[in-house]
C-alpha atoms as a PDB file:
ATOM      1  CA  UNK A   1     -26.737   6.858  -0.821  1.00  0.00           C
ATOM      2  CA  UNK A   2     -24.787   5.065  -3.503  1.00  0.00           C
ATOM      3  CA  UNK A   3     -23.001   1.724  -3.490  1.00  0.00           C
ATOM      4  CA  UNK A   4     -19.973   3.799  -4.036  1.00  0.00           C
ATOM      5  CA  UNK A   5     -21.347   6.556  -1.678  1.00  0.00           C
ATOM      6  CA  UNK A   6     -21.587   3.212   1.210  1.00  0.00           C
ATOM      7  CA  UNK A   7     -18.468   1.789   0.189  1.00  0.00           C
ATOM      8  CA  UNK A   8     -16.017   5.022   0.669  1.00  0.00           C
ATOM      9  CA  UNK A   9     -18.068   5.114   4.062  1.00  0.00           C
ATOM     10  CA  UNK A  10     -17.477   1.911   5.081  1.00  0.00           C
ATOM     11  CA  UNK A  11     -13.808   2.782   4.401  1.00  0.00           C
ATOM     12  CA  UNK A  12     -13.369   4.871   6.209  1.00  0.00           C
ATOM     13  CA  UNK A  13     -15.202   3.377   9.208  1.00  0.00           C
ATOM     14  CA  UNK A  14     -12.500   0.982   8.577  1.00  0.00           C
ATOM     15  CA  UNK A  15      -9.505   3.203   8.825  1.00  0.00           C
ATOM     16  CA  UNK A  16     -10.883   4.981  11.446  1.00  0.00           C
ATOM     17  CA  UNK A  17     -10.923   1.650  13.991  1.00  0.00           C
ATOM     18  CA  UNK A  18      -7.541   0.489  12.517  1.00  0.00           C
ATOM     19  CA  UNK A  19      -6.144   3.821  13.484  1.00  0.00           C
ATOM     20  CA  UNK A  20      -7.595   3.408  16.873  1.00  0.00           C
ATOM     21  CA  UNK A  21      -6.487  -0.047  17.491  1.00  0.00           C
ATOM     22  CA  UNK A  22      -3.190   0.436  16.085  1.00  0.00           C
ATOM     23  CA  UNK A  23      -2.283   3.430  17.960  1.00  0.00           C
ATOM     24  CA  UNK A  24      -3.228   2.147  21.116  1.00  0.00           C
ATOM     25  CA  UNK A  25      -0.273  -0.262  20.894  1.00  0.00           C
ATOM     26  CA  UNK A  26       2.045   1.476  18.755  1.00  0.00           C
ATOM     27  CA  UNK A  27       5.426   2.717  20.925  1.00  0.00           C
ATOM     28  CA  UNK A  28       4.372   0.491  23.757  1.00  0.00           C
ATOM     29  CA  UNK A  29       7.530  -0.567  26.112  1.00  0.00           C
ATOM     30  CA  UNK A  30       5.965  -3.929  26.368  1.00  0.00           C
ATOM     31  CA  UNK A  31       4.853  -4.625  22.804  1.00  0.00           C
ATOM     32  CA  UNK A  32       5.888  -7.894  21.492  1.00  0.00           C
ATOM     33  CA  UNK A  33       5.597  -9.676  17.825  1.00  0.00           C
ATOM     34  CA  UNK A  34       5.221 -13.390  16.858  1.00  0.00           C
ATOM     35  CA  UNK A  35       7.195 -14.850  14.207  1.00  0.00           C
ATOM     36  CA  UNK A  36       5.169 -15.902  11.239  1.00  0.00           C
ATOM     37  CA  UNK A  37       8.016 -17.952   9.288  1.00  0.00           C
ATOM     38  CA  UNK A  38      10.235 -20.853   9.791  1.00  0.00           C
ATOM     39  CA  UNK A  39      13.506 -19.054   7.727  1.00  0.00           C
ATOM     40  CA  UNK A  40      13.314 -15.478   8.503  1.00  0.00           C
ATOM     41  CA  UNK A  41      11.829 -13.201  10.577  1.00  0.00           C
ATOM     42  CA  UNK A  42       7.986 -11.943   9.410  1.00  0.00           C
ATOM     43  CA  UNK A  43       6.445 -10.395  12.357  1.00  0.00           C
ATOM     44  CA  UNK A  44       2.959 -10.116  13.659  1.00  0.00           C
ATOM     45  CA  UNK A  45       1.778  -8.370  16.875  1.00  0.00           C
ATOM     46  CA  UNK A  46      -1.691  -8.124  18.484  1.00  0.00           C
ATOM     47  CA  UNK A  47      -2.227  -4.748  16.712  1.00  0.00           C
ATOM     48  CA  UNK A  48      -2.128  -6.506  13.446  1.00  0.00           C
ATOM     49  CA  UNK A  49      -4.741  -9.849  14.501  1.00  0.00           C
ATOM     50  CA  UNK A  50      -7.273  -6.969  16.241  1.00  0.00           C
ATOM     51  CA  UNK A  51      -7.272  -3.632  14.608  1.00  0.00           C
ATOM     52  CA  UNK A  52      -8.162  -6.640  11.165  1.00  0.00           C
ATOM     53  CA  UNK A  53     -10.565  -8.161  13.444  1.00  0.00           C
ATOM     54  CA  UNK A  54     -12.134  -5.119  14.283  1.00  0.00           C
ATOM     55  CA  UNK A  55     -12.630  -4.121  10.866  1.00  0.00           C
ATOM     56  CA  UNK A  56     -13.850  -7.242   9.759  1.00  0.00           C
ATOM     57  CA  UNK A  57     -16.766  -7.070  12.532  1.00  0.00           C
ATOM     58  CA  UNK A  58     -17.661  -3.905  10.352  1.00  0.00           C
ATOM     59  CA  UNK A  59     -17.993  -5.664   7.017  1.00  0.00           C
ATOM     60  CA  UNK A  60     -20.028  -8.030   8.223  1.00  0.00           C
ATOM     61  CA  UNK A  61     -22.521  -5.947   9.630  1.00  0.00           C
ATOM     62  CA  UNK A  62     -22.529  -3.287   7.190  1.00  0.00           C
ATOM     63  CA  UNK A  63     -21.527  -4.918   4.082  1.00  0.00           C
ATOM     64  CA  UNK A  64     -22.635  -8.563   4.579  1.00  0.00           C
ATOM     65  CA  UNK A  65     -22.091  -9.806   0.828  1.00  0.00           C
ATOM     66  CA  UNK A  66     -18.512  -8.470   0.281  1.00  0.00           C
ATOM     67  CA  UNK A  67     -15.963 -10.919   0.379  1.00  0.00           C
ATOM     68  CA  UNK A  68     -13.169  -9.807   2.559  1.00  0.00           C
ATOM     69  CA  UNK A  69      -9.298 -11.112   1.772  1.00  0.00           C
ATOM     70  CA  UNK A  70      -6.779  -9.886   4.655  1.00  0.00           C
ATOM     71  CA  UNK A  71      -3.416 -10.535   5.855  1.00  0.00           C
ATOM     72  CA  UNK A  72      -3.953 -11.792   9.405  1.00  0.00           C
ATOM     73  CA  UNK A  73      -7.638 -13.989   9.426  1.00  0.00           C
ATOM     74  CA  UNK A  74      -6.974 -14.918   5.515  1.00  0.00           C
ATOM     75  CA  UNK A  75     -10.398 -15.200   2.931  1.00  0.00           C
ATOM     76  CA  UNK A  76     -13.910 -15.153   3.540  1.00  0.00           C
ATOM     77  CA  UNK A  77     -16.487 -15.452   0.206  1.00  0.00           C
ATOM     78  CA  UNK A  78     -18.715 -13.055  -1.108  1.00  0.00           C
ATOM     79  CA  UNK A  79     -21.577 -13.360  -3.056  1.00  0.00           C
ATOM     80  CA  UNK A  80     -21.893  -9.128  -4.512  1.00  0.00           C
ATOM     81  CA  UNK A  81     -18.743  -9.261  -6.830  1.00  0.00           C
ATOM     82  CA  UNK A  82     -16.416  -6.815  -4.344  1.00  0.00           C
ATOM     83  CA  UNK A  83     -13.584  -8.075  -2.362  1.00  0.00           C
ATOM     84  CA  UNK A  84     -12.325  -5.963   0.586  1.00  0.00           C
ATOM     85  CA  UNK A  85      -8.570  -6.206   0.829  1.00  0.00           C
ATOM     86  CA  UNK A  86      -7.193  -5.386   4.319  1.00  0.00           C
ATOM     87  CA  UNK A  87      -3.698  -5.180   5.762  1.00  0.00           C
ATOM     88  CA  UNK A  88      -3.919  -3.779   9.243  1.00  0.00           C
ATOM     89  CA  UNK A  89      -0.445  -2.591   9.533  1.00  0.00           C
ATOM     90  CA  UNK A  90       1.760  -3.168   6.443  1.00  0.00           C
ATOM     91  CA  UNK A  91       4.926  -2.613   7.943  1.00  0.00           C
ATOM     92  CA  UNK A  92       4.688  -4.364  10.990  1.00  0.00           C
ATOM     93  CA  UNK A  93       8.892  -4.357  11.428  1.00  0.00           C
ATOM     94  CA  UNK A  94       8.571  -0.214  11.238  1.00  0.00           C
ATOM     95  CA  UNK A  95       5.756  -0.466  14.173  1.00  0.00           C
ATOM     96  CA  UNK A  96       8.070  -2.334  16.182  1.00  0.00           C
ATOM     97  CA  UNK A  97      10.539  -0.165  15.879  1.00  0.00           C
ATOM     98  CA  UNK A  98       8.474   3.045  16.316  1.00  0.00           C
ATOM     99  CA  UNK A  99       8.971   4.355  13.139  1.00  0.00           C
ATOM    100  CA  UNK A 100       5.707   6.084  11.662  1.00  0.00           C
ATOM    101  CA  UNK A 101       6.047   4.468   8.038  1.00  0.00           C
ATOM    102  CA  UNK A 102       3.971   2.008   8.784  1.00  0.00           C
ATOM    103  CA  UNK A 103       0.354   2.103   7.562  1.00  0.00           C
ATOM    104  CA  UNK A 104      -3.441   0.803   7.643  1.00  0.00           C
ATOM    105  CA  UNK A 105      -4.299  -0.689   3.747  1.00  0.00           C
ATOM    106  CA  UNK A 106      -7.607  -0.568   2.435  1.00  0.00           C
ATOM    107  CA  UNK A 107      -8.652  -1.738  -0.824  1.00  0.00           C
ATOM    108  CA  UNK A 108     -12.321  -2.637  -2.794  1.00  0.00           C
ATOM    109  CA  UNK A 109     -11.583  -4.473  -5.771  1.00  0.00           C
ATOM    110  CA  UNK A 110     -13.802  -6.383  -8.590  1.00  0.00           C
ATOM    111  CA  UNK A 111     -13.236  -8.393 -11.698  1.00  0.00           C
ATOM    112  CA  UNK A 112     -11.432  -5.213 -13.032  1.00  0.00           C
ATOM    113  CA  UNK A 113      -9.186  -5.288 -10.329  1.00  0.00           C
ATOM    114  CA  UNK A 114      -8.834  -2.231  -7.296  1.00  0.00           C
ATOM    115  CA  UNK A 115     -11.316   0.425  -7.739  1.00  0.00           C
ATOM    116  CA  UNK A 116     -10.841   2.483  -4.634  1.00  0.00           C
ATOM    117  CA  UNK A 117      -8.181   2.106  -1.835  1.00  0.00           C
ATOM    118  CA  UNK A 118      -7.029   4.606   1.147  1.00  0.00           C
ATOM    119  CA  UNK A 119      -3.230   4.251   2.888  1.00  0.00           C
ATOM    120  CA  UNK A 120      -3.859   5.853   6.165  1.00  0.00           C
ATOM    121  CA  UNK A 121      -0.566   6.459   8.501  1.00  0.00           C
ATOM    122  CA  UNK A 122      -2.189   6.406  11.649  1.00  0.00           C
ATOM    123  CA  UNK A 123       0.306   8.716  13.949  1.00  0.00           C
ATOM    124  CA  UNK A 124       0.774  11.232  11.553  1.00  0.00           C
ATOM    125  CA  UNK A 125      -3.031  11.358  10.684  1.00  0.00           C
ATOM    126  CA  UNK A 126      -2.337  11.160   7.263  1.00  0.00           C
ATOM    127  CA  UNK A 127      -5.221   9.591   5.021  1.00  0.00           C
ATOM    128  CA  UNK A 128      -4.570   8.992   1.333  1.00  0.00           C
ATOM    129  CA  UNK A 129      -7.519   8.056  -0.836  1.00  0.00           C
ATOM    130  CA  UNK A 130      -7.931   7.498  -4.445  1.00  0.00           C
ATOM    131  CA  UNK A 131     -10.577   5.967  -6.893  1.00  0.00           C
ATOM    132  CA  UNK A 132     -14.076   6.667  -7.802  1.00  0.00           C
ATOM    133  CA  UNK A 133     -13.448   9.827  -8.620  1.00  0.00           C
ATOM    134  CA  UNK A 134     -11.668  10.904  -5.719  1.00  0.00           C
ATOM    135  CA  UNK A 135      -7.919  11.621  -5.105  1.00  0.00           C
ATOM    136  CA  UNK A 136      -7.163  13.607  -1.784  1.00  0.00           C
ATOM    137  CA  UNK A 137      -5.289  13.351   1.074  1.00  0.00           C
ATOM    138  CA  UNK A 138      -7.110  14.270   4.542  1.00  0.00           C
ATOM    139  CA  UNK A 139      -4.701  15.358   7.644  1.00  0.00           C
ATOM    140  CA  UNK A 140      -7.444  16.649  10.686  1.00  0.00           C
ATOM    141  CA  UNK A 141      -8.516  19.795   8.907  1.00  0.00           C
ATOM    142  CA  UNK A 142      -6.788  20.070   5.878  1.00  0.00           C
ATOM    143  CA  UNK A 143      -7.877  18.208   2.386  1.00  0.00           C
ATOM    144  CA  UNK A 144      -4.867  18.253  -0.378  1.00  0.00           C
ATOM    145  CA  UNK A 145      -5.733  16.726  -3.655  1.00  0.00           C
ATOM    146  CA  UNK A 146      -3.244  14.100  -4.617  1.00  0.00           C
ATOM    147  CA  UNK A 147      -1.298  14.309  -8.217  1.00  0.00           C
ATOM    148  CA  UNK A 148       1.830  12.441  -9.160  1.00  0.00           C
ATOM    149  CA  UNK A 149       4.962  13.900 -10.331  1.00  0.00           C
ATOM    150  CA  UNK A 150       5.484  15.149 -13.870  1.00  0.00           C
ATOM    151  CA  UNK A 151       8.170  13.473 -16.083  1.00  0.00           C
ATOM    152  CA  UNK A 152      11.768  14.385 -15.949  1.00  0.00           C
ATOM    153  CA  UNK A 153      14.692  12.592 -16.715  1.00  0.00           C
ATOM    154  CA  UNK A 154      15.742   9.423 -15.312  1.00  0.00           C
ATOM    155  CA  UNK A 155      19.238  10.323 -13.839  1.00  0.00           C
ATOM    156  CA  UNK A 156      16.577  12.838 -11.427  1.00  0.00           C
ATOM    157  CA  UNK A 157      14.360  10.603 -10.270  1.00  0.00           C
ATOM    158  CA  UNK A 158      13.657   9.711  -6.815  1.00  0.00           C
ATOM    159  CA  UNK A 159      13.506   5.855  -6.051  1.00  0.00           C
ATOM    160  CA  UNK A 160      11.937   4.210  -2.890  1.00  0.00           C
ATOM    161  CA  UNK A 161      12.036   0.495  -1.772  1.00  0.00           C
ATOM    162  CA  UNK A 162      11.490  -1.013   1.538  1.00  0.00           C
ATOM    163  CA  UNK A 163      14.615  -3.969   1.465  1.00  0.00           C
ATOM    164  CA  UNK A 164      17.536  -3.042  -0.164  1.00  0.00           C
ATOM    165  CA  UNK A 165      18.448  -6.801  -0.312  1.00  0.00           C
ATOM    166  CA  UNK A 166      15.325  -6.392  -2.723  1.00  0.00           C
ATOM    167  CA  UNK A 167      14.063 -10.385  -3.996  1.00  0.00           C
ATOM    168  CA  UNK A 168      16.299 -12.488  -5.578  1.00  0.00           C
ATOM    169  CA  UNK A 169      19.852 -12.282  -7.015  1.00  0.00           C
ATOM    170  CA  UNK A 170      18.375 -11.640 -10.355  1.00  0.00           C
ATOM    171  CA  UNK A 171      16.055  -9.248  -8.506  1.00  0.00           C
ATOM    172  CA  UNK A 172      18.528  -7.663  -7.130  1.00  0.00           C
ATOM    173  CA  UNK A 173      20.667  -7.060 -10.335  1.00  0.00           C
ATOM    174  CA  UNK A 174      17.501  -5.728 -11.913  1.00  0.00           C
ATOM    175  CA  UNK A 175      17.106  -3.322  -9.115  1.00  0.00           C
ATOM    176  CA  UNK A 176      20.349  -2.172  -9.149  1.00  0.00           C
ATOM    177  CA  UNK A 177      19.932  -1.226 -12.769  1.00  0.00           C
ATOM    178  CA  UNK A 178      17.713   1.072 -12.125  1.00  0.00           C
ATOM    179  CA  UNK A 179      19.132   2.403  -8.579  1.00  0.00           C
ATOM    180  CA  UNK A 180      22.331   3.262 -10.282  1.00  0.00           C
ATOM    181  CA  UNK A 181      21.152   5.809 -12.950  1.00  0.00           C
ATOM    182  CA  UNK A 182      18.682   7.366 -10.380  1.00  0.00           C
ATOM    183  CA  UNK A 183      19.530  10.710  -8.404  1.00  0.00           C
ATOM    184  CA  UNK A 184      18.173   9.351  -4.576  1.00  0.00           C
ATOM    185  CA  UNK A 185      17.448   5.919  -3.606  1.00  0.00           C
ATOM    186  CA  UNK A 186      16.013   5.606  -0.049  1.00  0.00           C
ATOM    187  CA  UNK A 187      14.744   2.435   1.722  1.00  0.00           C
ATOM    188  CA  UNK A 188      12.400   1.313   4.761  1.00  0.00           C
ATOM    189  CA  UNK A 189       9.456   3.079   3.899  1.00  0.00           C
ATOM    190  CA  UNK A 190       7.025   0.547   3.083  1.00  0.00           C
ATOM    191  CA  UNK A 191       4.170   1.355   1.958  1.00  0.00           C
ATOM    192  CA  UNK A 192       4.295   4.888   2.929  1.00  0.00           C
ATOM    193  CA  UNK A 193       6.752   5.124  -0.279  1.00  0.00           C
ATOM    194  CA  UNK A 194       3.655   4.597  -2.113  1.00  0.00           C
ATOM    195  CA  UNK A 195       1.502   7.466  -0.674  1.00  0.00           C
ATOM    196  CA  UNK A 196       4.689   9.906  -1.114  1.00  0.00           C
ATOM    197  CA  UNK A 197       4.675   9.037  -5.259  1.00  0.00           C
ATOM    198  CA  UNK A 198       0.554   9.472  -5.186  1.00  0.00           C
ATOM    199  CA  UNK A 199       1.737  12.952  -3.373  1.00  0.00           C
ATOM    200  CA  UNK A 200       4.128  14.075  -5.723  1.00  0.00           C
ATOM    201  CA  UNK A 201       7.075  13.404  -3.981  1.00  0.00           C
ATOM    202  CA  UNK A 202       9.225  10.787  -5.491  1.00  0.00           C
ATOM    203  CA  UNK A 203       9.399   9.100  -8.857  1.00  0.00           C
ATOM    204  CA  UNK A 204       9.891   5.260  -8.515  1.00  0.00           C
ATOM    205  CA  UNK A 205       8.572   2.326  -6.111  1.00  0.00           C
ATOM    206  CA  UNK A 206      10.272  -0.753  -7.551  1.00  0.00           C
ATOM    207  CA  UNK A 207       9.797  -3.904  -5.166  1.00  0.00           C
ATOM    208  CA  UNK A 208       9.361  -7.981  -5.183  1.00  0.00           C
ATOM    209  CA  UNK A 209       7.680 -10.450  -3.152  1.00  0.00           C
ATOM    210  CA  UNK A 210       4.751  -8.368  -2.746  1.00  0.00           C
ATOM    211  CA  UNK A 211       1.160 -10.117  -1.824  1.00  0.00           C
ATOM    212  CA  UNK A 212      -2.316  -8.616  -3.036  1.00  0.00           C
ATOM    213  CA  UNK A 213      -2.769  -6.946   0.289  1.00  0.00           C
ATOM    214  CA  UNK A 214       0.395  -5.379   0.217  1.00  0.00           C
ATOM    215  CA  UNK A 215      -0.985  -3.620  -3.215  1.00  0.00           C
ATOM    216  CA  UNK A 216      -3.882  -3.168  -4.013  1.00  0.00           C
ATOM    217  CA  UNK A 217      -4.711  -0.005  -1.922  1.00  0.00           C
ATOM    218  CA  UNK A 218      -1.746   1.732  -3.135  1.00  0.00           C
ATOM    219  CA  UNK A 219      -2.230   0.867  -7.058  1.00  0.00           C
ATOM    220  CA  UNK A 220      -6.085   2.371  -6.585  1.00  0.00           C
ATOM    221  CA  UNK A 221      -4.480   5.555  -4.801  1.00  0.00           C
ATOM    222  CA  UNK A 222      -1.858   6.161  -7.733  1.00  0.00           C
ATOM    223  CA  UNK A 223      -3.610   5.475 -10.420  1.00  0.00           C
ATOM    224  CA  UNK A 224      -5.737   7.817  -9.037  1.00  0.00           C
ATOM    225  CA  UNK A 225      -3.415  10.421  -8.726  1.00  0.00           C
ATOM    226  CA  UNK A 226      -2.242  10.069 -12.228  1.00  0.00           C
ATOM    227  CA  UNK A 227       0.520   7.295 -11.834  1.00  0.00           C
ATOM    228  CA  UNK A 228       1.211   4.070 -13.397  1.00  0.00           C
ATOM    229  CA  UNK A 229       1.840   0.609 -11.190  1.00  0.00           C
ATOM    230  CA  UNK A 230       2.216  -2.777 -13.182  1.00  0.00           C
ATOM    231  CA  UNK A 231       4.879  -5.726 -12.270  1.00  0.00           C
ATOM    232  CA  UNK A 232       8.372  -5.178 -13.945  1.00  0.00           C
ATOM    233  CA  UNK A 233       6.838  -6.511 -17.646  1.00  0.00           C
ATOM    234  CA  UNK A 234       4.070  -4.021 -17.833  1.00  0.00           C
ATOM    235  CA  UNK A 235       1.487  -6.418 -16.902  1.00  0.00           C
ATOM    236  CA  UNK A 236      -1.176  -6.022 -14.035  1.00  0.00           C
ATOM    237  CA  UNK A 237       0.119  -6.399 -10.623  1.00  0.00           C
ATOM    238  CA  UNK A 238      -2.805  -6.420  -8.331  1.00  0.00           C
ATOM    239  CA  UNK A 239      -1.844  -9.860  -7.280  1.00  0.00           C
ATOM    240  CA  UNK A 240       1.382  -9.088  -5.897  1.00  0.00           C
ATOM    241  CA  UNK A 241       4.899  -9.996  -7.161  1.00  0.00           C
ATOM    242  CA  UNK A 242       7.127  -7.513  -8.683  1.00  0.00           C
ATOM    243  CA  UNK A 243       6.060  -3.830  -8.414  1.00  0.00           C
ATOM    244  CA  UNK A 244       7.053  -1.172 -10.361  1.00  0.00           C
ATOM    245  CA  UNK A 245       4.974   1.963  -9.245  1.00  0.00           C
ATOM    246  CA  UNK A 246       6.070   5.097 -11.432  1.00  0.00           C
ATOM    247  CA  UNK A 247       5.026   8.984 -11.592  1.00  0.00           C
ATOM    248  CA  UNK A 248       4.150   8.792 -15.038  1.00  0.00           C
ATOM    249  CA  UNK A 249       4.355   6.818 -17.989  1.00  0.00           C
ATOM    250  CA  UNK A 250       8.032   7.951 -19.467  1.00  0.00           C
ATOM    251  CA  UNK A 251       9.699   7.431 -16.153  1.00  0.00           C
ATOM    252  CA  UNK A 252       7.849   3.691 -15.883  1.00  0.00           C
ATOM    253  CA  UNK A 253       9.276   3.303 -19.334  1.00  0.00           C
ATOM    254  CA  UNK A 254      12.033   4.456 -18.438  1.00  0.00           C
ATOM    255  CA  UNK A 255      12.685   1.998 -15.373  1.00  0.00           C
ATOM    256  CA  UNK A 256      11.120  -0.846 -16.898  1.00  0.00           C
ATOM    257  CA  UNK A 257      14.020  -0.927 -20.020  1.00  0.00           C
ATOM    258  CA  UNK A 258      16.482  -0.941 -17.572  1.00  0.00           C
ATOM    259  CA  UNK A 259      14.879  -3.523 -15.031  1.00  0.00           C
ATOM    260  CA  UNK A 260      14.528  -5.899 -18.420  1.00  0.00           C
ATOM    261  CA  UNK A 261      18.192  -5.059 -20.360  1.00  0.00           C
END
């Protein structure tokens, strides 16, 4: 077996327990989240803190000399070069509502950046995977391969975005740039809005206030696919920030003139 062959294992092993853990709370009467800021409300439950635990207890006894950066328990150093970037349930305020766009984020990054990631939605069984060749989405039985849309005019374009009160003011003005010349904006998804572009389903992701864990999965599964994610200048946005996650490269163009006019 290959590093790469071990590492899209390991992944998996990975998504498998988060899916476990996760859906053994998920819709629960008696679920409850804490509040992780002083000025707003950014919720964690016990689904978050142990399906990341769990997976964590898998990296260190299968891939020892990985780093590992995740939302919940933070950073732990690596000596091999590979960082494992987990967020156990990126959309934490969907899960507590019951809404399935909510989803497990997996990421394996270097120097270069993500070079594999899978977005798994856990009560749909919906697995999206991209990088190192591969580009598929699994659902029990079924394998689809993954391939963005092709590029069509602006004023037809489909744009997602979790908060429509999206950033800042200036943020927002940006946004609304862009949302105004577009056929469909829709909202809430989190980062299931990033596994629909990899599938060919919408056009745009345009966010802010993102954090490395929120990303990095999803840039590995649409580049993959054949789409384009950078911050709203064009330059790399595996660190978080502003996203702009596109189809192609005329409709990120396209958005990224308007989100800097």
């Amino acid at each position: 077996m290959t590093d790469q062959d071990d590492i899209i294992a390991t992944a998996h092993a990975l998504a498998d327990t988060a899916r476990r853990v996760t859906l053994s709370y998920f819709r629960r009467a008696d679920l409850t989240a804490d509040n992780k800021s002083a000025s707003a409300f950014d919720p964690v439950t016990v689904a978050d803190r142990e399906a990341e635990r769990q997976m964590r207890e898998i990296l260190s006894a299968r891939r020892p000399n990985d780093a590992v950066l995740g939302e919940e328990w933070g950073n732990s150093a690596g000596t091999s070069g590979m960082t494992w970037v987990l967020d156990p349930v990126d959309g934490t305020r969907a899960f507590l509502c019951g809404a399935p766009t909510w989803g497990v984020l997996i990421a394996v990054s270097n120097e270069n950046g993500p070079q594999y990631g899978i977005i798994d939605q856990p009560y749909t069984g919906e697995r999206f995977e991209g990088g190192f060749g591969l580009s598929r989405m699994s659902q029990a039985d079924r394998t689809t391969p993954l391939k963005t849309r092709a590029p069509r005019p602006l004023e037809q374009a489909l744009l997602m975005s979790t908060f429509p009160e999206i950033g800042t003011a200036d943020e927002l003005r940006a946004f609304r740039a862009v949302a105004n010349r577009v056929r469909l904006v829709r909202y809430g998804m989190d980062c299931y809005a990033y596994a629909l572009l990899a599938a060919g389903q919408i056009d745009l992701v345009i966010e802010a206030g993102l954090q490395p864990y929120d990303v990095q999965a999803p840039i590995a599964v649409i580049r993959a696919a054949g789409g384009v994610v950078t911050d709203w200048q064009g330059n790399d946005a595996a660190q978080g920030g502003q996203i702009l996650a596109a189809a192609n490269p005329e409709v990120h163009a396209a958005a990224m003139a308007l989100l800097n006019s």
